[in-house]
Every structure is written in C-alpha cells, then in structure tokens.
C-alpha atoms as a PDB file:
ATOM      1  CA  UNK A   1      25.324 -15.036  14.973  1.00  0.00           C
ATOM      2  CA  UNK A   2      22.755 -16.817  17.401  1.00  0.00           C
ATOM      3  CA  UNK A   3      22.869 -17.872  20.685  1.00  0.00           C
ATOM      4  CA  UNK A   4      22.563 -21.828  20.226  1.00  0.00           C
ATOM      5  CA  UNK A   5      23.952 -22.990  23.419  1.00  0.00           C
ATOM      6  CA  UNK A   6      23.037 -21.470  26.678  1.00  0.00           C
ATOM      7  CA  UNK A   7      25.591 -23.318  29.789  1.00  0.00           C
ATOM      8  CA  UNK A   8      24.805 -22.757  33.305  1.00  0.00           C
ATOM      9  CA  UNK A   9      27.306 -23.550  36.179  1.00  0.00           C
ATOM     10  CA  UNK A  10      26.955 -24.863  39.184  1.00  0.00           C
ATOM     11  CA  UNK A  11      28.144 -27.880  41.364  1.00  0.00           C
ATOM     12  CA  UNK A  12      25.577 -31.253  40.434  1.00  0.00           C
ATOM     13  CA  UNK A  13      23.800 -32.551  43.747  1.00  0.00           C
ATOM     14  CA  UNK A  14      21.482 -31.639  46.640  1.00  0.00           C
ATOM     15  CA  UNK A  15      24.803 -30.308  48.671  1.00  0.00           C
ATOM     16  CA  UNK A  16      25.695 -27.361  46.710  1.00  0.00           C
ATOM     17  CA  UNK A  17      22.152 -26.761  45.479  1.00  0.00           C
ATOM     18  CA  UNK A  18      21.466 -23.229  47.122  1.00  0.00           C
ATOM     19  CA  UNK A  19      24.894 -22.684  47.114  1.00  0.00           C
ATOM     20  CA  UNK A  20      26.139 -18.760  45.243  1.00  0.00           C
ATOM     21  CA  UNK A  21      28.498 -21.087  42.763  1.00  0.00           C
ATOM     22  CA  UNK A  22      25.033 -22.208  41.718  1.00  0.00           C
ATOM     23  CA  UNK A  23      23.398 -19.480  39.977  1.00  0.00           C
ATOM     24  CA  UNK A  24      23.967 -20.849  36.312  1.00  0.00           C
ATOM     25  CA  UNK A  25      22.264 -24.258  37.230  1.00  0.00           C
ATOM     26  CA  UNK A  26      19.578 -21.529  38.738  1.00  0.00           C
ATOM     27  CA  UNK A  27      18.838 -19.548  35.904  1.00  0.00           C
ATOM     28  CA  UNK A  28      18.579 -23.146  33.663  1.00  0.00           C
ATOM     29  CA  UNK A  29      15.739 -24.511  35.925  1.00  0.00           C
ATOM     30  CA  UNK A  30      13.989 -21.432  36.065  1.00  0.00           C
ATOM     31  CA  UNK A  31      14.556 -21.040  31.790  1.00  0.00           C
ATOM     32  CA  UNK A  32      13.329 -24.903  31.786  1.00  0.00           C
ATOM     33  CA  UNK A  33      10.092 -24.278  33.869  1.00  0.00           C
ATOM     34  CA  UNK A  34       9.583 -20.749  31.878  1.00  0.00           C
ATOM     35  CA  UNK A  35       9.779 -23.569  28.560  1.00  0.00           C
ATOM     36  CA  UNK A  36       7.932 -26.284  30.023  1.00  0.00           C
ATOM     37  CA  UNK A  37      11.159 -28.142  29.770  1.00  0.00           C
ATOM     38  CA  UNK A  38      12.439 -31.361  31.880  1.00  0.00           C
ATOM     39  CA  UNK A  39      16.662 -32.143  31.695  1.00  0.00           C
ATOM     40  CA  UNK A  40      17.692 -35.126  30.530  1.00  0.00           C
ATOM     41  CA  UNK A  41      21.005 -36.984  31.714  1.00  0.00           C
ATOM     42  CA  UNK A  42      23.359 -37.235  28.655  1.00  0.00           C
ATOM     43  CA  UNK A  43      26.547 -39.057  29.969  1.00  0.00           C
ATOM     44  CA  UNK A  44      28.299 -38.426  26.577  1.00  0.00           C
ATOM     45  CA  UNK A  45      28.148 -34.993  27.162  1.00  0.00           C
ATOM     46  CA  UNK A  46      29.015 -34.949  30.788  1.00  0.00           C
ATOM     47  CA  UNK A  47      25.960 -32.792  31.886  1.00  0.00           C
ATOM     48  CA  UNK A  48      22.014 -32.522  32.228  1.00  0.00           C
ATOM     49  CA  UNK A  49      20.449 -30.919  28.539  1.00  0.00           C
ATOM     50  CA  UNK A  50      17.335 -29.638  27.661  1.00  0.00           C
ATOM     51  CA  UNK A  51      16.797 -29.155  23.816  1.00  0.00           C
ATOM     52  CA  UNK A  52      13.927 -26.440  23.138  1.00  0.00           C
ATOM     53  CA  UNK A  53      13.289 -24.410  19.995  1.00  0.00           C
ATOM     54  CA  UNK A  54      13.418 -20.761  21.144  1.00  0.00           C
ATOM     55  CA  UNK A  55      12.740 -18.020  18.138  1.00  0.00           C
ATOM     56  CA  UNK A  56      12.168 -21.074  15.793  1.00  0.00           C
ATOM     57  CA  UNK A  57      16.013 -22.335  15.935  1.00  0.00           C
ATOM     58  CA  UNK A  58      16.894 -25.559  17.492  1.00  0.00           C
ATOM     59  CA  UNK A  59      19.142 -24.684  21.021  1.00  0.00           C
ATOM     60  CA  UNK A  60      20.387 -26.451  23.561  1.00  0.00           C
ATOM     61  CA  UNK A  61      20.705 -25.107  27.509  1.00  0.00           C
ATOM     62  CA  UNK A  62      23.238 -27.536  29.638  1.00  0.00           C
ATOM     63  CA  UNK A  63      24.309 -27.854  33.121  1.00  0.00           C
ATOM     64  CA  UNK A  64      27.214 -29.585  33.325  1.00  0.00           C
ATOM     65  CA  UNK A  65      27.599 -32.581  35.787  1.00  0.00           C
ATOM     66  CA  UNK A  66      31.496 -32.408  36.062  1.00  0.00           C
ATOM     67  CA  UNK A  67      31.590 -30.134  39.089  1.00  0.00           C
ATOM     68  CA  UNK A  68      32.729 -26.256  38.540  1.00  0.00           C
ATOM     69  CA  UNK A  69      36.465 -26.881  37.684  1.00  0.00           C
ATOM     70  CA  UNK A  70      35.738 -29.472  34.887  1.00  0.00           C
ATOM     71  CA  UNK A  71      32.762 -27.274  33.016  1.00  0.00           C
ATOM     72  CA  UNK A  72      34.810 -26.556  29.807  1.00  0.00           C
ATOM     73  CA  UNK A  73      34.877 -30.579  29.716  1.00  0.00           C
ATOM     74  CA  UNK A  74      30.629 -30.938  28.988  1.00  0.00           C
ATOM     75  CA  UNK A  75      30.423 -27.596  27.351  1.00  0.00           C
ATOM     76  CA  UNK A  76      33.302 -28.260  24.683  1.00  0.00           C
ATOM     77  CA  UNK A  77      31.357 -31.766  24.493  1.00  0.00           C
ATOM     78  CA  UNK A  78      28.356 -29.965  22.874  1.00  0.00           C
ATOM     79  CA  UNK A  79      30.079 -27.376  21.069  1.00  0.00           C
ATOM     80  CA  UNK A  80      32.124 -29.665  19.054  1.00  0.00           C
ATOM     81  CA  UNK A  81      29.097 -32.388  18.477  1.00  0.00           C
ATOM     82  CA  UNK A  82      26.820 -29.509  17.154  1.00  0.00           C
ATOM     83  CA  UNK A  83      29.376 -27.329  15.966  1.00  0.00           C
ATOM     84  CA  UNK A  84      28.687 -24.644  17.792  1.00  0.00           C
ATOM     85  CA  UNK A  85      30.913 -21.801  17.425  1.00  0.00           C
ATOM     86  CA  UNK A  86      32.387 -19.848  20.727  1.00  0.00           C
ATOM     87  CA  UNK A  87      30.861 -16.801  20.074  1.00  0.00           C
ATOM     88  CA  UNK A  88      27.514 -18.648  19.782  1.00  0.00           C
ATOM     89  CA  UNK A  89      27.353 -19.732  23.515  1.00  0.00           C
ATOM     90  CA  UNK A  90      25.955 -18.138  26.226  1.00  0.00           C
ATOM     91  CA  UNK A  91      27.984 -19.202  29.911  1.00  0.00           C
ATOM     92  CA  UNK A  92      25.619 -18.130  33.017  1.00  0.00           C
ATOM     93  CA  UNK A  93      27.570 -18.016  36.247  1.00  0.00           C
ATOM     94  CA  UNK A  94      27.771 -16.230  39.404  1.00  0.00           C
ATOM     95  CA  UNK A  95      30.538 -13.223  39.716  1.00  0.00           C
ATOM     96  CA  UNK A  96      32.006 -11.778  43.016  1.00  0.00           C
ATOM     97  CA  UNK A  97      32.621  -8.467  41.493  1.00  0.00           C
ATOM     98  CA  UNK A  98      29.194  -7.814  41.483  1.00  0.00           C
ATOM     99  CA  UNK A  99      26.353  -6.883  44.299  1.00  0.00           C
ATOM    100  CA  UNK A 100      23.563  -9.221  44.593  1.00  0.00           C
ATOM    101  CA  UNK A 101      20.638  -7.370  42.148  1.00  0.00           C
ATOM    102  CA  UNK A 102      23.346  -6.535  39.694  1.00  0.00           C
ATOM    103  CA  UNK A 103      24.401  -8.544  36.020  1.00  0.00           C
ATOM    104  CA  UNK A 104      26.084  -7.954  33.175  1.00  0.00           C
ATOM    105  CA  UNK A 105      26.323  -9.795  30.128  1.00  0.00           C
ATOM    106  CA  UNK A 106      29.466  -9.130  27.942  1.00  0.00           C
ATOM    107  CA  UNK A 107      31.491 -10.970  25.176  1.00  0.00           C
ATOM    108  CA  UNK A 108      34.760 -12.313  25.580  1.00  0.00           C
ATOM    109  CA  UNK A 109      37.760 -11.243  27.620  1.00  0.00           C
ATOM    110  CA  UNK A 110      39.514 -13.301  30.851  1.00  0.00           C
ATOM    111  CA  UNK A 111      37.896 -15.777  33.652  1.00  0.00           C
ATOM    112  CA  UNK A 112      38.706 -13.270  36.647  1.00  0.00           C
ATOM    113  CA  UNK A 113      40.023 -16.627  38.544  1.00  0.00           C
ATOM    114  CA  UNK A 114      36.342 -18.568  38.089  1.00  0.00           C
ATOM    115  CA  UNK A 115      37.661 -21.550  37.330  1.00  0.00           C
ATOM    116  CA  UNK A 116      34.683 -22.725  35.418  1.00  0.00           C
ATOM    117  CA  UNK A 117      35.150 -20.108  32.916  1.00  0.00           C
ATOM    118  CA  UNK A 118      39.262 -20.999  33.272  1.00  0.00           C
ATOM    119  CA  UNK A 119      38.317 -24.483  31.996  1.00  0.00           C
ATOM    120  CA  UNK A 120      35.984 -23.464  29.419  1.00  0.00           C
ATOM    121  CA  UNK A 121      38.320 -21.122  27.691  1.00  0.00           C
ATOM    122  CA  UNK A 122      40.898 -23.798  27.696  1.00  0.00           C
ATOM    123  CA  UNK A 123      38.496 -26.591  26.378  1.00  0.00           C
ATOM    124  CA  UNK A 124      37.011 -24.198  23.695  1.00  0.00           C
ATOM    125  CA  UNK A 125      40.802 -22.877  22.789  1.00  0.00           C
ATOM    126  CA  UNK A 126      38.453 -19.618  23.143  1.00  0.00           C
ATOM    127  CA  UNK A 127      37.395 -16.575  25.394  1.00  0.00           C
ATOM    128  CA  UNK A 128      34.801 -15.596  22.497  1.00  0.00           C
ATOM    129  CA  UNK A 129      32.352 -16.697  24.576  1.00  0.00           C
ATOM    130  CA  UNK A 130      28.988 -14.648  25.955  1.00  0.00           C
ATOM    131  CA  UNK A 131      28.495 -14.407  29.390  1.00  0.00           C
ATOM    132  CA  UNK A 132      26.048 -14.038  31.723  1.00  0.00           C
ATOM    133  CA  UNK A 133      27.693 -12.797  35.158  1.00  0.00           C
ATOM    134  CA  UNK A 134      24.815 -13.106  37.982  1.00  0.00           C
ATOM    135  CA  UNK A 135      26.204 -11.004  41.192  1.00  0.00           C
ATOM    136  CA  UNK A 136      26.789 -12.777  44.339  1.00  0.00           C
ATOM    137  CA  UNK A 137      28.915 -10.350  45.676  1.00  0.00           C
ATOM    138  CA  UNK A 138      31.988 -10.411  47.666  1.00  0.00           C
ATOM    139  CA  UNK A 139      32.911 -11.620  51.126  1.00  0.00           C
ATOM    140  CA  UNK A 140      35.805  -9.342  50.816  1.00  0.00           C
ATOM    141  CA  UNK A 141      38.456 -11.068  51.981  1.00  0.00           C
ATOM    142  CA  UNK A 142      40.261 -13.416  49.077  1.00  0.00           C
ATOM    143  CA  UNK A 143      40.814 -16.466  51.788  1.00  0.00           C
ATOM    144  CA  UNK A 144      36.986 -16.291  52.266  1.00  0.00           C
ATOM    145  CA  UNK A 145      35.888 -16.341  48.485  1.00  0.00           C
ATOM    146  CA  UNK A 146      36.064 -20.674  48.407  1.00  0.00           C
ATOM    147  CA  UNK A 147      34.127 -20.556  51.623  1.00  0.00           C
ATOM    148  CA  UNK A 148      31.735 -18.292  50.289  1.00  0.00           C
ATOM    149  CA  UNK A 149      30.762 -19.203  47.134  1.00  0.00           C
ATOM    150  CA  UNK A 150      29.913 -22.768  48.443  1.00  0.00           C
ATOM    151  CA  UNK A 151      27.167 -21.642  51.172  1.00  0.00           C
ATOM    152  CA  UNK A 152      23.712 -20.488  50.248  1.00  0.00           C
ATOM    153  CA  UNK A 153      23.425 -16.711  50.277  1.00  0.00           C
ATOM    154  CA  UNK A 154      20.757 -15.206  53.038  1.00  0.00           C
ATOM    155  CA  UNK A 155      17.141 -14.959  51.531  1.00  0.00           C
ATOM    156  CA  UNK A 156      17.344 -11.189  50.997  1.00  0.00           C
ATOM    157  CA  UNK A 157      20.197 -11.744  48.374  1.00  0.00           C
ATOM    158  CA  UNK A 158      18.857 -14.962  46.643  1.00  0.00           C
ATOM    159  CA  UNK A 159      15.446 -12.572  46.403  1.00  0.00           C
ATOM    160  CA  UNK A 160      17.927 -10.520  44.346  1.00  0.00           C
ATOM    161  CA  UNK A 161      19.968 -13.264  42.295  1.00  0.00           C
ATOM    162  CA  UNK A 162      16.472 -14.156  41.636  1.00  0.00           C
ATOM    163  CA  UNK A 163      15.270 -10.784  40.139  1.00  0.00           C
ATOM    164  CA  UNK A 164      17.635 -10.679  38.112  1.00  0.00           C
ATOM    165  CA  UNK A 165      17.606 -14.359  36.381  1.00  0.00           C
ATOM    166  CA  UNK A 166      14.167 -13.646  35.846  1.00  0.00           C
ATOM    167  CA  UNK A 167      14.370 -10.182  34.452  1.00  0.00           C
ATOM    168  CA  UNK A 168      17.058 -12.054  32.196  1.00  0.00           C
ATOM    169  CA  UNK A 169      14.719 -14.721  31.487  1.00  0.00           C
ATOM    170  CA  UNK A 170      11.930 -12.316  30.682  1.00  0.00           C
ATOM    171  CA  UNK A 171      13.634 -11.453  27.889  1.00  0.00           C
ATOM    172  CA  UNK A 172      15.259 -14.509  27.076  1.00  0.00           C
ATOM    173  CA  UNK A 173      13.212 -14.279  23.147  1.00  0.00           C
ATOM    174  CA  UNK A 174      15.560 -10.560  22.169  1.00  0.00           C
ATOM    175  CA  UNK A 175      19.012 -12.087  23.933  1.00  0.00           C
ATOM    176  CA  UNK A 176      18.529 -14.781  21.192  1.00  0.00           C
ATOM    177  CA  UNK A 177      17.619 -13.544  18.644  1.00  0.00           C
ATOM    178  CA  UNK A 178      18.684  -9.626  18.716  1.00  0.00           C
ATOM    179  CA  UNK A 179      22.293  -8.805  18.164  1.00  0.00           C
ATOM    180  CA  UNK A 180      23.583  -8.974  21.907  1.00  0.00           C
ATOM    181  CA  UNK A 181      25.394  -6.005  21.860  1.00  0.00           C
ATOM    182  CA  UNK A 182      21.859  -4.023  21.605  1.00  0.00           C
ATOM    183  CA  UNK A 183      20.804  -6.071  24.971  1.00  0.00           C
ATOM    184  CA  UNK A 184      23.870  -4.852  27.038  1.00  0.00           C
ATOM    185  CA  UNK A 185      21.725  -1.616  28.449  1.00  0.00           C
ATOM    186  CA  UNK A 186      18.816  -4.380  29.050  1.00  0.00           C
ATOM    187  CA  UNK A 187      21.058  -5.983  31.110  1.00  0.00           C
ATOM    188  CA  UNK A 188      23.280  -4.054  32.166  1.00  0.00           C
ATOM    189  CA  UNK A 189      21.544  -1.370  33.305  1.00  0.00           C
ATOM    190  CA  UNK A 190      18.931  -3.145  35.406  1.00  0.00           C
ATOM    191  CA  UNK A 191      18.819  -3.633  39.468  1.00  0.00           C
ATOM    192  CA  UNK A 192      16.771  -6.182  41.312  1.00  0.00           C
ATOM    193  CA  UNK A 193      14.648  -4.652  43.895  1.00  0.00           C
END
C-alpha cells in the first residue's frame, strides 16, 4: 500500500479562496510550491492535477473543480483512470470537530455530514479512504456551520491551519512511503503554535 493520490477540497475560484472549506486546496498549493510544481487544468478529470514523483513512485495530488458537493465526481475520475485503489488515496479537508492547530489523519469510517467526503464515498463505492482532517473548528451552533465554513477564518487561526499543513507537509516523504498507521502519533499528536 502507497499513497498514489493525494485530493484536496475546496470550492474552485477567487470567492471561496481563504474560505475554512478551503484547506485541502491549501495544503495542495503549499505541497506544489514545496515540489516546485504548477497545476494543470484537466477537464476530463473535472479538477486541477499536478503529477510529481515523490519517494520514486509516480503520484498524482488533485483539486477538484466541481465545487465541494461534487468532489467524489473528479476524484473517482482519477481513481478509476489510474486504478487507484481506495485505500491508496489520501482526501485533505477541513473538519469542524477539531480546534484550529489540531489534525488527524485516520483511515476509513463515515463523512460526519462533509459532503465532499459524502460524495466521495459514494463515487468510490468506498469509505477506505485516508484522510487528512485539518481543524477549522466549530462555530457551535449547527445553523451557523454553512455560514462558517464559507468565510475566511481570522489570521490567528489560518496561522494555525497553516502550522499544521506544513508540519504535514514536512513530512510529506514518511506519510508516503511509511505504513500510515506508524504516522498517526506524527500527526496526531502535534499542535500548531
């Protein structure tokens, strides 16, 4: 098992660009600068792709251009063109159960109403899936969450987002390559600062 494909979410255009919902398509610039990289439109598979060679195997990291509730339709695109089995992908999104600072990465189990992940699961015809969850936090009321999620966080919590894509991204070579399981504590266990 290797990570081949590496999906951030987020909302395509300058409107939702600093927007919370945006912290996949966050972590997949900062990856791309980290590689040198530059996305390239690929209509066929409904999103912006990158193809890099990370830990000498070919991958591809994708930010689909179908807006949030559609993601499952680009990421199922390249899954089934490269063959690229569920538990080989690696979703990056932004989670409301979790502070600003905070991540986890964990495989499998149920979309906790994102309905990027909803529509992923149901394109793949599988929750096998890694993810990435970046924390946003919570507005803590549920009427507020749509609100939320779609306005940019203040600077002291994007600092924080930010800490944490990087520290991700710092070690972007062992969640790759190592058995993911063993990076759960890497993860897991860190706080942004």
């Amino acid at each position: 098992m290797a990570i081949q494909l590496i999906a951030g979410l987020g909302n395509p255009g300058q409107k939702y660009e600093g927007n919370r919902h945006n912290a996949g398509f966050w972590f997949c610039d900062n990856l791309a600068r980290k590689l040198k990289g530059t996305f390239a439109s690929e209509p066929k598979f409904h999103g912006d792709v990158l193809r890099v060679s990370l830990a000498q195997l070919d991958r591809r990291i994708v930010k689909p251009q179908t807006f949030m509730n559609l993601s499952g339709k680009s990421v199922a695109a390249v899954a089934n063109f490269y063959k690229i089995a569920p538990q080989d992908i690696l979703i990056v999104h932004d989670e409301l159960d979790l502070l600003p600072g905070k991540m986890k990465i964990k495989q499998g189990g149920g979309h906790g109403g994102h309905n990027g992940l909803k529509d992923i699961q149901s394109q793949l015809g599988s929750a096998e899936f890694w993810r990435l969850r970046l924390g946003i936090g919570h507005p803590g009321d549920r009427a507020q969450v749509v609100g939320f999620v779609l306005t940019n966080p203040p600077v002291s919590e994007r600092k924080l987002i930010d800490g944490c894509i990087n520290h991700a991204i710092d070690h972007i070579d062992q969640l790759l390559i190592a058995d993911l399981a063993q990076m759960i504590p890497l993860i897991n266990g860190f706080t942004a600062a």
